[in-house]
Protein backbone atom coordinates (compact mmCIF):
# COMPACT_ATOMS: atom_id res chain seq x y z
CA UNK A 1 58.50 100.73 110.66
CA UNK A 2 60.19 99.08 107.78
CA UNK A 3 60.40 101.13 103.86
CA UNK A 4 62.59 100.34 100.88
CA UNK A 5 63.25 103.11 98.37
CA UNK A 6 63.93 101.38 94.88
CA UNK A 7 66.42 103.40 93.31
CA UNK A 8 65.03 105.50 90.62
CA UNK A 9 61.30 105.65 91.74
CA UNK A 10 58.89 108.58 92.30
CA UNK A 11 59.27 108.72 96.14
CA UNK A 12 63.32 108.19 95.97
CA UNK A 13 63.37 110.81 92.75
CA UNK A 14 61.18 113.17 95.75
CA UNK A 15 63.75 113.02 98.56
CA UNK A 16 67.14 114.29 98.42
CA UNK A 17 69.60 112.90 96.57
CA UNK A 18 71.57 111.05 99.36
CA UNK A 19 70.19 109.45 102.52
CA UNK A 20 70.61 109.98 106.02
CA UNK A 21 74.61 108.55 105.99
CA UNK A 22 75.53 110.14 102.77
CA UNK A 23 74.91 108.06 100.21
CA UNK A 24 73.62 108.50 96.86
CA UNK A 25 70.75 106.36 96.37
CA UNK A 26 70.21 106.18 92.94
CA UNK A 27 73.50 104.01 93.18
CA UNK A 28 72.17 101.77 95.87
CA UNK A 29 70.58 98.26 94.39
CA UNK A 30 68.86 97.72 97.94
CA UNK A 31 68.05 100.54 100.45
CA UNK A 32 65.92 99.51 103.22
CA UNK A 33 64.75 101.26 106.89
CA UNK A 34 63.75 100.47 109.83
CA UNK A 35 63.29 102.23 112.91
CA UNK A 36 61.93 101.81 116.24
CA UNK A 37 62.09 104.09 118.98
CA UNK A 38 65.77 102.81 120.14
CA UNK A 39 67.49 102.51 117.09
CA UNK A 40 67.53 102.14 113.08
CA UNK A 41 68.57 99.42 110.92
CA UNK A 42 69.72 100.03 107.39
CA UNK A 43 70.46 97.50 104.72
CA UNK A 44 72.52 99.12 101.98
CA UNK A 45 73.53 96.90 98.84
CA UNK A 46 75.69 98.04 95.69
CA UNK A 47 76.54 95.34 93.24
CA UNK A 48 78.55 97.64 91.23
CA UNK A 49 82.19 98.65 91.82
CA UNK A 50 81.28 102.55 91.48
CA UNK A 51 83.45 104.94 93.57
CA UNK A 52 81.34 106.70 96.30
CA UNK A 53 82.63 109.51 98.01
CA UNK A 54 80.78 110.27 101.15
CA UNK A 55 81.39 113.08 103.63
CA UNK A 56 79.78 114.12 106.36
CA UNK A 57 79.93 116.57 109.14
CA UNK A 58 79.69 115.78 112.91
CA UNK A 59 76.47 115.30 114.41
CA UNK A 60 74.87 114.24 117.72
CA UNK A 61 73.26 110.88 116.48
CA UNK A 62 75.78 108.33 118.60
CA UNK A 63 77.03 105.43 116.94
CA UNK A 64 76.85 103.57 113.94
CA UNK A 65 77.62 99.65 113.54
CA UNK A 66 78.32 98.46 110.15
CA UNK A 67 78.37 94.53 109.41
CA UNK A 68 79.29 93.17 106.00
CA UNK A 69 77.20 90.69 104.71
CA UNK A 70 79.63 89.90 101.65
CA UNK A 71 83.07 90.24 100.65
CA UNK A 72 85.05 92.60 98.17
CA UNK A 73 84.49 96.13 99.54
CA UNK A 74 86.76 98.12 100.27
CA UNK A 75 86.91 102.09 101.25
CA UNK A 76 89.73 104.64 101.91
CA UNK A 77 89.02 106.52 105.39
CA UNK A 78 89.97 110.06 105.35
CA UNK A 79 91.70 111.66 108.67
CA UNK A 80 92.61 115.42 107.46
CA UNK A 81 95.87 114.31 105.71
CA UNK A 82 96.16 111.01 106.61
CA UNK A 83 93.94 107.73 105.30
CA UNK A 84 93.43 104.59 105.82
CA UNK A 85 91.96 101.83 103.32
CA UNK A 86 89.94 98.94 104.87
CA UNK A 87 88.82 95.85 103.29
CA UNK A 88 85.80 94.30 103.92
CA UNK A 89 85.08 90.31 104.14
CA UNK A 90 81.95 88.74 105.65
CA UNK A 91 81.21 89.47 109.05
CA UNK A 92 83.89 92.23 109.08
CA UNK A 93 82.56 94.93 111.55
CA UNK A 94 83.37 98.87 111.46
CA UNK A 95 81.75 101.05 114.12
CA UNK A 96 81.75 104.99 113.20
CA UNK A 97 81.61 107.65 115.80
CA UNK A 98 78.69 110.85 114.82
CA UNK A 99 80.30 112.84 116.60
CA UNK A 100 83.78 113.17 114.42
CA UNK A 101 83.37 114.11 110.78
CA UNK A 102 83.39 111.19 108.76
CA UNK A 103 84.85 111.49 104.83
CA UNK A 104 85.92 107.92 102.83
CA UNK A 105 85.77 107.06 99.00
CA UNK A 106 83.57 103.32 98.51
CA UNK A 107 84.61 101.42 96.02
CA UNK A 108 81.20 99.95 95.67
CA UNK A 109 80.47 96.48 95.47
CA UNK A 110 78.72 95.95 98.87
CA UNK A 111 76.22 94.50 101.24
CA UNK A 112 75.75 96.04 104.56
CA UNK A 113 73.23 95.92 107.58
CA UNK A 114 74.01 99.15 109.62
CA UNK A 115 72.84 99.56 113.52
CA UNK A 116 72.33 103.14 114.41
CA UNK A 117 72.69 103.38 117.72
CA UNK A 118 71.86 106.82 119.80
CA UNK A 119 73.33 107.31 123.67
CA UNK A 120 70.20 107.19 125.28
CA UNK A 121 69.87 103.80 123.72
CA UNK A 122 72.92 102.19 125.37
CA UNK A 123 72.63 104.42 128.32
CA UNK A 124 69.45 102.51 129.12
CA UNK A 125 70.68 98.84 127.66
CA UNK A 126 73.51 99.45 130.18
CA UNK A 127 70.98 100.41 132.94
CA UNK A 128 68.87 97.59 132.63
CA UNK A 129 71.56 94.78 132.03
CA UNK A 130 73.73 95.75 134.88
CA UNK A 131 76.22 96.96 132.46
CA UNK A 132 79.11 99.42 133.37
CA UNK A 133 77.91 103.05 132.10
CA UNK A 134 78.71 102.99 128.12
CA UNK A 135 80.64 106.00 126.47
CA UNK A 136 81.17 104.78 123.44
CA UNK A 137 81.66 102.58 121.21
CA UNK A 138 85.43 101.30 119.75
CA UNK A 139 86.52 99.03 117.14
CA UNK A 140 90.00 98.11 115.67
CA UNK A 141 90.75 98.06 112.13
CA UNK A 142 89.96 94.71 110.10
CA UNK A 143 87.54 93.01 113.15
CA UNK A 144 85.03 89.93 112.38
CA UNK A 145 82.88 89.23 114.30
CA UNK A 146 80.89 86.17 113.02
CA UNK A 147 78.04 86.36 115.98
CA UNK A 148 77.30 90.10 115.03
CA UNK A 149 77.44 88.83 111.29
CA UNK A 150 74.68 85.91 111.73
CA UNK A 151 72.31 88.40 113.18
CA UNK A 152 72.75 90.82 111.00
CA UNK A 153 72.04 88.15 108.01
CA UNK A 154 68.85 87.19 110.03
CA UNK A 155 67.73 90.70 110.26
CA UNK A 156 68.35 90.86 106.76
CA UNK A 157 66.00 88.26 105.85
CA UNK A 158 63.53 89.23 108.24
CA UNK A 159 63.47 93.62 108.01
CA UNK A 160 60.90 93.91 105.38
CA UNK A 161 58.27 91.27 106.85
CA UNK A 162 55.12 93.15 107.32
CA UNK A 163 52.90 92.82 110.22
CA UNK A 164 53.10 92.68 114.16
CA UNK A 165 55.36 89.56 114.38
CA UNK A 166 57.97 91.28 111.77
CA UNK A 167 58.41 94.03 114.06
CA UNK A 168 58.63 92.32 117.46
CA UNK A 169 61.48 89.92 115.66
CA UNK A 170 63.31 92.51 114.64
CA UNK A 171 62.94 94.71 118.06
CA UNK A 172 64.27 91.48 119.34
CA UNK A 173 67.37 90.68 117.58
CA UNK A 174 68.16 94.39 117.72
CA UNK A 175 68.39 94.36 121.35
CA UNK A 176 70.55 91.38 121.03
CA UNK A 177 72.69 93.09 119.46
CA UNK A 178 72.70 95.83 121.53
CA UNK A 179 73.83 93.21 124.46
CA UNK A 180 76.64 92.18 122.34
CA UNK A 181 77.67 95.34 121.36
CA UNK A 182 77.80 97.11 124.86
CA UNK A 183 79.85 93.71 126.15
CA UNK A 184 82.39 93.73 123.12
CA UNK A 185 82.30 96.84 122.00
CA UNK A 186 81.98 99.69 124.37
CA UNK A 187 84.76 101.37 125.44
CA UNK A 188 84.29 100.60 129.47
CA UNK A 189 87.65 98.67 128.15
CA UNK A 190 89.29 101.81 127.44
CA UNK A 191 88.80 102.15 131.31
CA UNK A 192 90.00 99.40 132.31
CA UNK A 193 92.80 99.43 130.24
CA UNK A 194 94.11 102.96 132.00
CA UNK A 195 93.64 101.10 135.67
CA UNK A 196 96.08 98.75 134.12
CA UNK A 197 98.20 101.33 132.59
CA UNK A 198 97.62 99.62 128.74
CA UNK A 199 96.41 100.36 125.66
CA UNK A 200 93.14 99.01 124.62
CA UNK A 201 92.83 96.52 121.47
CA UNK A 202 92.10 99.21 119.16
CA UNK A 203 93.86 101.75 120.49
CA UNK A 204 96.99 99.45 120.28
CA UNK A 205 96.00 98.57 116.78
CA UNK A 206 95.48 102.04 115.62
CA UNK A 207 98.94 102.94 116.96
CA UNK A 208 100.19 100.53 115.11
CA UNK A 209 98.84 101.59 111.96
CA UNK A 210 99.79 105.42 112.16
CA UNK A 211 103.21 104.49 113.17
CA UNK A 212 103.67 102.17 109.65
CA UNK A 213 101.91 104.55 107.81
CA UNK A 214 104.27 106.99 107.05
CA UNK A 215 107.91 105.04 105.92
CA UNK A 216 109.21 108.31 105.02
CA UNK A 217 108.27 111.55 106.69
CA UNK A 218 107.56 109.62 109.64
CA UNK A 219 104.78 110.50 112.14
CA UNK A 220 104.91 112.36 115.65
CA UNK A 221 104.30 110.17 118.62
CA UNK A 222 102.25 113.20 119.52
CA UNK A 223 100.33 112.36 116.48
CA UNK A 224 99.54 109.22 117.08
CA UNK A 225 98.67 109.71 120.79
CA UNK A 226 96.18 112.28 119.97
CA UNK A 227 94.66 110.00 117.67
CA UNK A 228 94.38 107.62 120.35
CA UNK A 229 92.79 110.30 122.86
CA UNK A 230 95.64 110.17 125.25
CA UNK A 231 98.50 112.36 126.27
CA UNK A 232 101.82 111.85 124.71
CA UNK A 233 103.58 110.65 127.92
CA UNK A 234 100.87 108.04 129.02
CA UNK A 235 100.55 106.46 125.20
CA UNK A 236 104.47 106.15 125.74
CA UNK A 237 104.62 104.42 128.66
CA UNK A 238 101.06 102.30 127.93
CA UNK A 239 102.69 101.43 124.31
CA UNK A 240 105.59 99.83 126.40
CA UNK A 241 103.29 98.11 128.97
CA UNK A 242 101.48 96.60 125.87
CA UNK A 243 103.92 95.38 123.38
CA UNK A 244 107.32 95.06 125.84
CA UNK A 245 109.01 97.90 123.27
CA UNK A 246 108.88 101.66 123.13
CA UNK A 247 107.03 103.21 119.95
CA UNK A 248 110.70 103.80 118.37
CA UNK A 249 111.72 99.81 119.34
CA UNK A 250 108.77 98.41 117.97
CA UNK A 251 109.31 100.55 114.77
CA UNK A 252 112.96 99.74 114.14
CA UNK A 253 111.90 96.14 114.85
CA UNK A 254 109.01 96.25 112.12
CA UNK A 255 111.32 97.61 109.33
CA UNK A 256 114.08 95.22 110.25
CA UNK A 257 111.60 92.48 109.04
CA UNK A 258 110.32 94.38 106.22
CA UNK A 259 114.24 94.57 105.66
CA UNK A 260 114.76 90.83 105.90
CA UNK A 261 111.79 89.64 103.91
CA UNK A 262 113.33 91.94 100.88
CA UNK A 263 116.70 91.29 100.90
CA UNK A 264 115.85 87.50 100.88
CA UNK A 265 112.86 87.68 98.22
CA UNK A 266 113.50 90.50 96.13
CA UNK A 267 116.58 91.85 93.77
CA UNK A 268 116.46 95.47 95.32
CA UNK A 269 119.73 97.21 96.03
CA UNK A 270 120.44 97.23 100.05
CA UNK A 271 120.00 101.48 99.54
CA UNK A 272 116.47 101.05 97.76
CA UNK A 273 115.52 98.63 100.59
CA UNK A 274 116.56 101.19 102.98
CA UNK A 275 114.59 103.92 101.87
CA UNK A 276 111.71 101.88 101.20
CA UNK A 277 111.41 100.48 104.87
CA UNK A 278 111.76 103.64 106.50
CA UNK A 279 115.64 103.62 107.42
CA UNK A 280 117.58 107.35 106.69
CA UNK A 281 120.21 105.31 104.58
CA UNK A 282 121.84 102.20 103.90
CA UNK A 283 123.93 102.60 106.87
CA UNK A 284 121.30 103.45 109.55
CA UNK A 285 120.32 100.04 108.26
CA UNK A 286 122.79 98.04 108.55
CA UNK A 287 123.12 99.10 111.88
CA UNK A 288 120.06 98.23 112.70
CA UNK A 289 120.27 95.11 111.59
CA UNK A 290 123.45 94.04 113.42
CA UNK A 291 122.46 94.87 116.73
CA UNK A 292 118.77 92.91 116.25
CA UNK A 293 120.18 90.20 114.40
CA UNK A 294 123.79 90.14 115.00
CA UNK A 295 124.90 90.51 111.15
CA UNK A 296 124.96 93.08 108.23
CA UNK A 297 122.16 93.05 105.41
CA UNK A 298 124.69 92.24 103.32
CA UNK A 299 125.87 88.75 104.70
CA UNK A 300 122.32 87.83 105.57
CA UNK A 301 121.29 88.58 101.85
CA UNK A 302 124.05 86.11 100.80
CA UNK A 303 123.29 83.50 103.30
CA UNK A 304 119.93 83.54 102.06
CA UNK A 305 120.91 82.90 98.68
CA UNK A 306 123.63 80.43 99.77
């Protein structure tokens, strides 16, 4: 079953004032629906830049896909204290968990189709496709995914065609990508990423994130491993396995090039560079800098501009 609610009409002016994800749909330009007994689409378009702040608590629903159809959104992702802003192009992807409480400001000026996917849904796609067993669903920051984009475009086009055909098309393509999603998405990696003792693509990516976001206060690598969903000790050693550094290696090594790419583009004292990239004063960073790349900031700056 496929409805759009124009915004501003009698029947949206009737329902509530925000739709099922938290949106406010008298600033939506397109809303559309459409449901069959395994999952709902949604096609959400704003052509304005409004801000829209969304919250919402946790609920049993399972999973929800989002796939840009444009470029120029972005969003800031709330996590208690912490955020995280995202940018959106075409065909970026974003997959959002029910079951954690989801709170980000929109900065408008988008054009989304959204899968809504429950567990029974990809318990049985994985039962009948000789899948492994499905969890979940995981994602890292700033994916694309161009085959998930072109179907989402053609369900686009195709949502609010009446009649029997309509609806079989659609049923189709969303079990498509339903296929896709379980084989790319589901966390069965996060599995077999433990056998091997590594982080997973997005777990190593959200690491990686927490652990820059912070250039002064820092962050606890208890922090960032419960973000992750692992214990402290096994996100150590599966950080190492992963990138060839500890969390603290891989850090130092970051700011070091933050470092370098200031002191040879910029006119910023060596003890503002310092504090900006994280270091506890000019010294820490210069000896940081000699043992990964044998000289002081200093010289380098002046071989740079030699």
């Amino acid at each position: 079953m496929s409805h759009a609610i124009p915004p501003g009409s009698a029947t949206a002016s009737s329902l509530a004032s925000r739709d099922g994800l938290g949106c406010a749909f008298s600033k939506l330009r397109k809303n559309v629906e459409v449901r069959n007994h395994d999952f709902t689409f949604y096609r959400k378009c704003m052509e304005e830049e409004h801000l829209e702040q969304v919250a919402m608590p946790a609920c049993e629903r399972g999973f929800l896909v989002g796939i840009s159809l444009n470029g120029g959104h972005r969003r800031r992702i709330f996590r208690g204290r912490r955020f995280e802003d995202r940018h959106f192009d075409t065909h970026s992807v974003y997959v959002r968990d029910f079951s954690e409480p989801y709170q980000a400001d929109l900065y408008g000026n988008f054009d989304f189709v959204l899968a809504e996917l429950s567990h029974g849904f990809l318990n049985r796609l994985a039962d009948e496709h000789g899948l492994p067993r499905i969890a979940g669903l995981v994602c890292e920051s700033n994916r694309s995914d161009p085959v998930l984009g072109h179907l989402a475009a053609a369900l686009a086009a195709n949502a609010e065609v009446p009649g029997e055909l309509g609806a079989l098309f659609v049923e189709q393509l969303g079990l498509t990508m339903g296929i896709h999603l379980a084989r790319q998405y589901a966390n069965v990696q996060h599995r077999e990423a433990r056998t091997k003792g590594v982080l997973t693509a997005a777990h190593e990516a959200r690491a990686k994130a927490l652990l820059l976001s912070r250039p002064r206060e820092g962050i606890t690598l208890a922090e960032v491993a419960r973000e992750c969903n692992l214990s402290r000790a096994y996100f150590i050693r599966a950080f190492a396995k992963s990138t060839g550094l500890t969390p603290h290696q891989w850090l130092l090594e970051q700011r070091t090039h933050q470092a370098r790419e200031l002191i040879e583009r910029s006119a910023l004292g060596l003890s503002d560079i310092a504090n900006a990239c994280g270091f506890a004063d000019q010294s820490h960073m210069s000896r940081v800098f000699l043992k990964a790349l044998g000289t002081t900031p200093g010289a380098w700056r002046r071989q740079a501009k030699g």
